[in-house]
C-alpha atoms as a PDB file:
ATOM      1  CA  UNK A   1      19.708  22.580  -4.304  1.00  0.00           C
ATOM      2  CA  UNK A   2      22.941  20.447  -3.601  1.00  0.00           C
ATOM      3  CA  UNK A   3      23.093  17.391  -2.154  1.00  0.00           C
ATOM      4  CA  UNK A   4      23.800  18.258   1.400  1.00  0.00           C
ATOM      5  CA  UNK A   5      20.397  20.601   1.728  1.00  0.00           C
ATOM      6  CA  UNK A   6      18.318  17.885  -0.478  1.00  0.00           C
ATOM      7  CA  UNK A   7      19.743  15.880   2.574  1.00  0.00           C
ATOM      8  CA  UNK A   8      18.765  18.480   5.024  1.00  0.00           C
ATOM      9  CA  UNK A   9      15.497  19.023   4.049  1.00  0.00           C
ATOM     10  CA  UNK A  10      14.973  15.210   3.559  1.00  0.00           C
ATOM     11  CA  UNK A  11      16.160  14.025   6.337  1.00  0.00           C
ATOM     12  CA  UNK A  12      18.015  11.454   4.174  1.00  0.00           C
ATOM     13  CA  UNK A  13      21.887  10.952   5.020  1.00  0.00           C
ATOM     14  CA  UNK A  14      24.006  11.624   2.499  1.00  0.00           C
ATOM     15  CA  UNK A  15      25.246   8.234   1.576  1.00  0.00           C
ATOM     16  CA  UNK A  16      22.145   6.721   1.529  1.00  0.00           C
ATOM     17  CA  UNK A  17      21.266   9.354  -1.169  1.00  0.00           C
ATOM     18  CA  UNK A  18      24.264   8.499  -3.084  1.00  0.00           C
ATOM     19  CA  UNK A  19      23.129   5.067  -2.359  1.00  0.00           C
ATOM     20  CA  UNK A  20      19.649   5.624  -4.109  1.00  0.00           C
ATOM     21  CA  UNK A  21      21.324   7.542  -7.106  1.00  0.00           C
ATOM     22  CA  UNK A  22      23.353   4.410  -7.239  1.00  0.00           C
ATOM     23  CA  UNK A  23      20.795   2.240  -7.374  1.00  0.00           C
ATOM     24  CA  UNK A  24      19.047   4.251  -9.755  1.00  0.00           C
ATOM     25  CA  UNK A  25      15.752   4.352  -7.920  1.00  0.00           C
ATOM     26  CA  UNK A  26      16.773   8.274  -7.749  1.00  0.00           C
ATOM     27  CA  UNK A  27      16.978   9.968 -10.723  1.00  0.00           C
ATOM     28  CA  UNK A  28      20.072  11.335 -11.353  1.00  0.00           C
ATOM     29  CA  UNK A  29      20.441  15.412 -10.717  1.00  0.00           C
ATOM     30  CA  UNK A  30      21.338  18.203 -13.463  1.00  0.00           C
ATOM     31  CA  UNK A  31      24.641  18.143 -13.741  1.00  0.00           C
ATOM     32  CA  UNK A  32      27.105  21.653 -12.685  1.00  0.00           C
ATOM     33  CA  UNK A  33      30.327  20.182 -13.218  1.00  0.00           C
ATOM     34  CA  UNK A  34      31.838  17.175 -13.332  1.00  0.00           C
ATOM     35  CA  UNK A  35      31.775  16.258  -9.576  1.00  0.00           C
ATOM     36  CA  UNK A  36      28.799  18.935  -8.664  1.00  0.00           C
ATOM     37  CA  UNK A  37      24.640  18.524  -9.572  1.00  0.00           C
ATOM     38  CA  UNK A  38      21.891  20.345  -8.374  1.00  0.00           C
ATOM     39  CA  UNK A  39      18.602  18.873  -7.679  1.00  0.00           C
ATOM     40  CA  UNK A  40      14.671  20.190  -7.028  1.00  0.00           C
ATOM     41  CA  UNK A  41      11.386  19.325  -5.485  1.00  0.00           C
ATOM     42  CA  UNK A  42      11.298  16.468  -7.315  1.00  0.00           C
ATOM     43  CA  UNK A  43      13.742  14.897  -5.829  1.00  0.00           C
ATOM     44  CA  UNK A  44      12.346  15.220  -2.710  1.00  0.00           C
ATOM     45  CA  UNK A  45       9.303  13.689  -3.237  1.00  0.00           C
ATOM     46  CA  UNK A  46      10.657  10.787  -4.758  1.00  0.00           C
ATOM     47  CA  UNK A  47      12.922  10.347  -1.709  1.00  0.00           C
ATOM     48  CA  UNK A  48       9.561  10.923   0.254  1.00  0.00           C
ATOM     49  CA  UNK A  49       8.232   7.613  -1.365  1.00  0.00           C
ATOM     50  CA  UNK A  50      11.279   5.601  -0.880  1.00  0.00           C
ATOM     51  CA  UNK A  51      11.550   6.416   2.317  1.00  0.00           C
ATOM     52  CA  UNK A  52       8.096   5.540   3.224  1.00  0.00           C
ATOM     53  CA  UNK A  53       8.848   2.374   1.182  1.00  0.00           C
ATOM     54  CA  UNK A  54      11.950   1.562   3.380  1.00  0.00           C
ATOM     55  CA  UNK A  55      10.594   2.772   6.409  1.00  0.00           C
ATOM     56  CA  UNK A  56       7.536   0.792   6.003  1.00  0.00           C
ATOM     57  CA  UNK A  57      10.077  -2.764   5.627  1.00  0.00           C
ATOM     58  CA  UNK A  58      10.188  -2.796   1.482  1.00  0.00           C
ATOM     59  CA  UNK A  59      13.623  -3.981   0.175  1.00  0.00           C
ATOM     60  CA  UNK A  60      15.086  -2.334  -2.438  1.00  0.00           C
ATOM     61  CA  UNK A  61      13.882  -4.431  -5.123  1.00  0.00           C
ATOM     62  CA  UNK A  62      10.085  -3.310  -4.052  1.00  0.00           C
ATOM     63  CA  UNK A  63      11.429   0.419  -4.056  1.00  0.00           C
ATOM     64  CA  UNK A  64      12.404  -0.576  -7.863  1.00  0.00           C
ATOM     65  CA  UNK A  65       9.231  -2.091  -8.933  1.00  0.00           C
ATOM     66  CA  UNK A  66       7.145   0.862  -7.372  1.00  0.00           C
ATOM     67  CA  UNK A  67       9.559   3.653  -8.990  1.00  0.00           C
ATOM     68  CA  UNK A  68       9.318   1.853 -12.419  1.00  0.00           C
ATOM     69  CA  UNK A  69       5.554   2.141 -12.324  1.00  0.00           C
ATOM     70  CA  UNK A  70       6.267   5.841 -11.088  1.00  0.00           C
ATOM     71  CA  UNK A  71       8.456   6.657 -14.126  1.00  0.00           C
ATOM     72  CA  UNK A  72       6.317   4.739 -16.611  1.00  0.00           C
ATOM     73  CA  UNK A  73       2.723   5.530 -15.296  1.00  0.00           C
ATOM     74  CA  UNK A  74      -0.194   2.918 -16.268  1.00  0.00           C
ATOM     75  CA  UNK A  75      -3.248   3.999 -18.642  1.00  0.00           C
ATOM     76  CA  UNK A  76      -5.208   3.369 -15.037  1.00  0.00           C
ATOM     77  CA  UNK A  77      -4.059   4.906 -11.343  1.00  0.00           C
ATOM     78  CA  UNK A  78      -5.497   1.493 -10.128  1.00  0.00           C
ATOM     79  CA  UNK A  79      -2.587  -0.231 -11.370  1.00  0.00           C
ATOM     80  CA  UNK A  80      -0.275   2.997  -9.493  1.00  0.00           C
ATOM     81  CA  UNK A  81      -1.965   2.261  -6.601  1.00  0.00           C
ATOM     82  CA  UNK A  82      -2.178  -1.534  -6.978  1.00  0.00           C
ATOM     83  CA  UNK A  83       1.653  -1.873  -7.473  1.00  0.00           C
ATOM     84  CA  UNK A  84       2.277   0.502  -4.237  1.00  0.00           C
ATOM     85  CA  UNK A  85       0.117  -1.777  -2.592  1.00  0.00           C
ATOM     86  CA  UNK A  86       1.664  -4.816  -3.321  1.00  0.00           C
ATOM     87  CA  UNK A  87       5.356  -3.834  -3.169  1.00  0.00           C
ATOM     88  CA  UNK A  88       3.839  -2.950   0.987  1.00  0.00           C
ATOM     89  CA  UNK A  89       2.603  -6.510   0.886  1.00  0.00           C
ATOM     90  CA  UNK A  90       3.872  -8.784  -1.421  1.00  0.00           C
ATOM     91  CA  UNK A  91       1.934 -11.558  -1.806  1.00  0.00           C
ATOM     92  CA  UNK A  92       2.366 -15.186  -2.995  1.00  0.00           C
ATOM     93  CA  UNK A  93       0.468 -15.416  -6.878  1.00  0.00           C
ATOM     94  CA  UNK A  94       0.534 -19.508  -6.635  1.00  0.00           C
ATOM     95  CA  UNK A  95      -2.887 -20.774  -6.345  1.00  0.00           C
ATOM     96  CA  UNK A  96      -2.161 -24.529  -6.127  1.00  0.00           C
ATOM     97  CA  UNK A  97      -4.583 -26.243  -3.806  1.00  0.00           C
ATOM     98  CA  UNK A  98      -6.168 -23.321  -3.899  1.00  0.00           C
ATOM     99  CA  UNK A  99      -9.747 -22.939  -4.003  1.00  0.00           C
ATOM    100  CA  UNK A 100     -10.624 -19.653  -5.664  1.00  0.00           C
ATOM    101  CA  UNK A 101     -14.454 -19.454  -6.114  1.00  0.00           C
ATOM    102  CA  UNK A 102     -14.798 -18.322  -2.521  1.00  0.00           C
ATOM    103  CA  UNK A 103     -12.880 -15.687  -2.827  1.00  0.00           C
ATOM    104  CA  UNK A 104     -13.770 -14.519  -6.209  1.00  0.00           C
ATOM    105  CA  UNK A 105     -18.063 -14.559  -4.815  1.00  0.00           C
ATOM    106  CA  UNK A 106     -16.604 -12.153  -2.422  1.00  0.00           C
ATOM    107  CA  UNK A 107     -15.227  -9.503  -4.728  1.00  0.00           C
ATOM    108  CA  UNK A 108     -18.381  -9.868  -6.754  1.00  0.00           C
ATOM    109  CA  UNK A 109     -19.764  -9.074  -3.533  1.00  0.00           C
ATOM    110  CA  UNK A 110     -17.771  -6.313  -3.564  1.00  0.00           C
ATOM    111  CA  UNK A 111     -18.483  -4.697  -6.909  1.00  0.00           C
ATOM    112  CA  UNK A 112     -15.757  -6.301  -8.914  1.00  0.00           C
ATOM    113  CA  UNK A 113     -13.653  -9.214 -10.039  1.00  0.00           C
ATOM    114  CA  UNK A 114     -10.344 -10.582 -10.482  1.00  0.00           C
ATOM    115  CA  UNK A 115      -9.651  -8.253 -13.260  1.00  0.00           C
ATOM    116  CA  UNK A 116      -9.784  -5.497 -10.891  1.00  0.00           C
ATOM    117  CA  UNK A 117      -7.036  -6.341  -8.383  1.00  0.00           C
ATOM    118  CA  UNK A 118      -3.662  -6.268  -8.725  1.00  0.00           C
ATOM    119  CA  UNK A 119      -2.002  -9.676  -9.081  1.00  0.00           C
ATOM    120  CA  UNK A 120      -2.209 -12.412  -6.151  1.00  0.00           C
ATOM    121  CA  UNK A 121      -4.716 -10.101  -3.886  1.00  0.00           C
ATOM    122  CA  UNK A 122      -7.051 -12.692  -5.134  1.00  0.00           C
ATOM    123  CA  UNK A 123      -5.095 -15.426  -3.657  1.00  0.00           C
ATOM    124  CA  UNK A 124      -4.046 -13.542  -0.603  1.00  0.00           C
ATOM    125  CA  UNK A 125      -8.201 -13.635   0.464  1.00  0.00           C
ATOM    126  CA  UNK A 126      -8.260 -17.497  -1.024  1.00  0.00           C
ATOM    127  CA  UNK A 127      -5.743 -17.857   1.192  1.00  0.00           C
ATOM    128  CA  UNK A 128      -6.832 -16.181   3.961  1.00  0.00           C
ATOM    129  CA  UNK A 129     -10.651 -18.288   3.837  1.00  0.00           C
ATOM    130  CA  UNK A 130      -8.955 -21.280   3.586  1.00  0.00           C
ATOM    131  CA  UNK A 131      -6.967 -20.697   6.843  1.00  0.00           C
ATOM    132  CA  UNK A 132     -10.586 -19.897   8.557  1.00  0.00           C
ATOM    133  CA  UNK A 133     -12.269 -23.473   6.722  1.00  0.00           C
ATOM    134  CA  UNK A 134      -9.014 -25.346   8.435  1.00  0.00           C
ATOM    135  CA  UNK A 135     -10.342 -23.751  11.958  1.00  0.00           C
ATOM    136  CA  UNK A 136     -13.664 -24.742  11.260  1.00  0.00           C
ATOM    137  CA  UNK A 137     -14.442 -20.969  11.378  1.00  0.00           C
ATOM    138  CA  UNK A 138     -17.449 -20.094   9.747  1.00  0.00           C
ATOM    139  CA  UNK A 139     -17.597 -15.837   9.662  1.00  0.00           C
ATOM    140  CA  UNK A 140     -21.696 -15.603   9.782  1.00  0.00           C
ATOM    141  CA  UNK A 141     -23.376 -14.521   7.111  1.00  0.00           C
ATOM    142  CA  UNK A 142     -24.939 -10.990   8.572  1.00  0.00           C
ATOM    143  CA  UNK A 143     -21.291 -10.034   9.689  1.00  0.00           C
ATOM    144  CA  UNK A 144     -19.752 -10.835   6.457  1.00  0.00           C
ATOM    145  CA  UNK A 145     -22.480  -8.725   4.839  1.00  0.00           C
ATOM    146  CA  UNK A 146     -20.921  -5.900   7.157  1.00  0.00           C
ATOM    147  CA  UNK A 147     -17.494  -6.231   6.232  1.00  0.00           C
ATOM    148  CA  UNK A 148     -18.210  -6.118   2.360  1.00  0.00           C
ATOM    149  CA  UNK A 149     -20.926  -2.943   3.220  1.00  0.00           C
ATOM    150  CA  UNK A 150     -18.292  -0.986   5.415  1.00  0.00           C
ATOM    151  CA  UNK A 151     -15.397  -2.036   3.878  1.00  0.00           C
ATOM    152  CA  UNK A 152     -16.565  -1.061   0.065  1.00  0.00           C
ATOM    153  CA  UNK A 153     -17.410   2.581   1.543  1.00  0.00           C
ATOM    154  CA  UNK A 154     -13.930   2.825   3.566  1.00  0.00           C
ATOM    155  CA  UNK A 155     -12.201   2.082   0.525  1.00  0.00           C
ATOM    156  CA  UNK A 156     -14.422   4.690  -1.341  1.00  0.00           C
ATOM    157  CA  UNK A 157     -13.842   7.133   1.250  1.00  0.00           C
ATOM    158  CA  UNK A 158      -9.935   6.592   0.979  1.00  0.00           C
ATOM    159  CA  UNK A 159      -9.935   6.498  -2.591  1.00  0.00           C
ATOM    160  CA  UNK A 160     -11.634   9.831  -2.291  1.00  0.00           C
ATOM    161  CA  UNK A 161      -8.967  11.434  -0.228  1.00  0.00           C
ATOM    162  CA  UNK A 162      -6.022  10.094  -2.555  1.00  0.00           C
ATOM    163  CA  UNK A 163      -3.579  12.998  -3.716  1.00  0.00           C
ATOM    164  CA  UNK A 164      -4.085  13.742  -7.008  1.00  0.00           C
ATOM    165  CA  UNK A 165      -1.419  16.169  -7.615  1.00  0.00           C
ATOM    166  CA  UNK A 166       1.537  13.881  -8.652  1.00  0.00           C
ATOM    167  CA  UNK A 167       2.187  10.031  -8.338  1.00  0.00           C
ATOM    168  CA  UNK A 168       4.716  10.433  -5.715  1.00  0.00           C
ATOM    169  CA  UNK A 169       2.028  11.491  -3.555  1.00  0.00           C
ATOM    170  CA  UNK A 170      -0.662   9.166  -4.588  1.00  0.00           C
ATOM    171  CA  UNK A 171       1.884   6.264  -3.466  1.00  0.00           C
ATOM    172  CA  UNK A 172       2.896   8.003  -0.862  1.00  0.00           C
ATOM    173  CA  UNK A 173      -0.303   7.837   0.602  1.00  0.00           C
ATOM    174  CA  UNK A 174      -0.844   4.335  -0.300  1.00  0.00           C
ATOM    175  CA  UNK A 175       2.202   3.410   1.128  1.00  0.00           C
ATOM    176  CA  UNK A 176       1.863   4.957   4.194  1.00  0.00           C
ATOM    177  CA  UNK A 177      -1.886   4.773   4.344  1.00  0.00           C
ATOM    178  CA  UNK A 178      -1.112   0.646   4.082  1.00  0.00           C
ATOM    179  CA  UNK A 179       1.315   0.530   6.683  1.00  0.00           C
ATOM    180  CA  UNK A 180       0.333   3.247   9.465  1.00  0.00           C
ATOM    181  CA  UNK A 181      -3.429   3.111   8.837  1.00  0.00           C
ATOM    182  CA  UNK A 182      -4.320  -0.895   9.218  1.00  0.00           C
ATOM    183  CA  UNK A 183      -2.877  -1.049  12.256  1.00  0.00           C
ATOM    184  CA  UNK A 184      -5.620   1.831  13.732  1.00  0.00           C
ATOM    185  CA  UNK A 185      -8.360   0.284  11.672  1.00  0.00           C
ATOM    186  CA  UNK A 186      -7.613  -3.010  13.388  1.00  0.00           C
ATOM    187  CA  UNK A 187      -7.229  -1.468  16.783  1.00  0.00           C
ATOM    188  CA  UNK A 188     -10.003   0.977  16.167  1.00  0.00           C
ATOM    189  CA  UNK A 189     -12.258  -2.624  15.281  1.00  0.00           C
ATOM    190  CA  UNK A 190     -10.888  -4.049  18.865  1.00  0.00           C
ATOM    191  CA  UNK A 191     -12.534  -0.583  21.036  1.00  0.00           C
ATOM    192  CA  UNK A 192     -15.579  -0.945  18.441  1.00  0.00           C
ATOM    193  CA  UNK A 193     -16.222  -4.151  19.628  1.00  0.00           C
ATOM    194  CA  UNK A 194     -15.838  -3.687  23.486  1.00  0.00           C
ATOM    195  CA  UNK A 195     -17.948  -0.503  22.809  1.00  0.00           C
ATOM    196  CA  UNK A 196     -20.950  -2.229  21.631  1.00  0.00           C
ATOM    197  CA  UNK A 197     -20.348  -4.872  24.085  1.00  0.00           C
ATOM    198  CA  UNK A 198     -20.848  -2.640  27.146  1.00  0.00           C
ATOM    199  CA  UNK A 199     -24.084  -1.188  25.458  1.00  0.00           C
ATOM    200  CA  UNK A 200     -25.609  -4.220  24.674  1.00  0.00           C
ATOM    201  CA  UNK A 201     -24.884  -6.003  28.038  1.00  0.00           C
ATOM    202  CA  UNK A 202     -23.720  -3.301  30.499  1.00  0.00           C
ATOM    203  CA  UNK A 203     -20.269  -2.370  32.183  1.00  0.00           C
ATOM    204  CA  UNK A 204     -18.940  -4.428  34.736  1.00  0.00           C
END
């Protein structure tokens, strides 16, 4: 296909295509003439994940680090997934006054370890318990024991609906899955909890 129906069917503009080949996080199409290539399915699901990148607030440096994983896949798809993760949310990676045990008992918790998450995820939960120890918030024990149960078999039911068919769609889903999905889970958490309160102590 030419440009201008790779834009059509994209829903890209034009220049921002150009923009992407430019940028190189597009590969290049197969050249016709000098002035003229043609490009395929590919290229539209590669401008599926950028988009979703862009769309979902990534700067073009994230779109870079995510395609470079895409064009050099890892020995693992955890590390596909982990870098479309992080480029989503980039984290900080310095642990300085940090104090990591806490969070590294909870991935144990959770099956794993540090070895099994994609760099500074570790220090984004260290991070994230040390703002709750500041509040003198304490999450009790029986509803921490929840969030590792249910959380370990959402993540198990996500990872069993991941695309398997390409990369491009495997971060697409990530991506998209990151961005789109957390806010429902967070709202869905909100109704939960109203739910079970007007069971447990009536409407009013």
């Amino acid at each position: 296909m030419r440009i201008s129906e790779l834009s059509a069917r994209s829903g890209v503009p034009v220049a921002t295509i150009k923009y992407y080949l430019r940028e190189r996080v597009l590969p290049e199409g197969e050249r016709t003439s000098p002035t003229q290539a043609t490009y395929g399915d590919a290229h539209l699901r590669r401008l599926g994940v950028i988009r979703a990148l862009v769309d979902s607030g990534v700067g073009i440096a994230g779109v870079r680090n995510v395609v470079a994983v895409l064009e050099n896949p890892p020995d693992h798809p955890s590390a596909l997934l982990g870098a479309a993760s992080a480029a989503v949310n980039p984290v900080d990676d310095d642990t300085a006054d940090l104090d990591l045990a806490p969070a590294l008992a909870l991935l144990e918790r959770l099956g794993g370890g540090a070895d099994d998450c994609y760099p500074g995820q570790v220090t984004a939960i260290a991070r994230a318990l040390a703002a709750l120890d500041r509040a003198g918030f304490a999450v009790p024990e029986p509803v921490l024991a929840a969030y590792v149960e249910h959380l370990g078999a959402i993540a198990d039911a996500e990872l069993s609906a991941t695309p398997t068919d390409s990369a491009e769609a495997a971060v697409r889903y990530v991506v998209l899955g990151t961005t789109l999905v957390e806010p429902l889970i967070l709202a869905l958490r909100r109704v939960a909890e109203q739910i079970a309160a007007s069971r447990r102590f009536g409407r009013d």
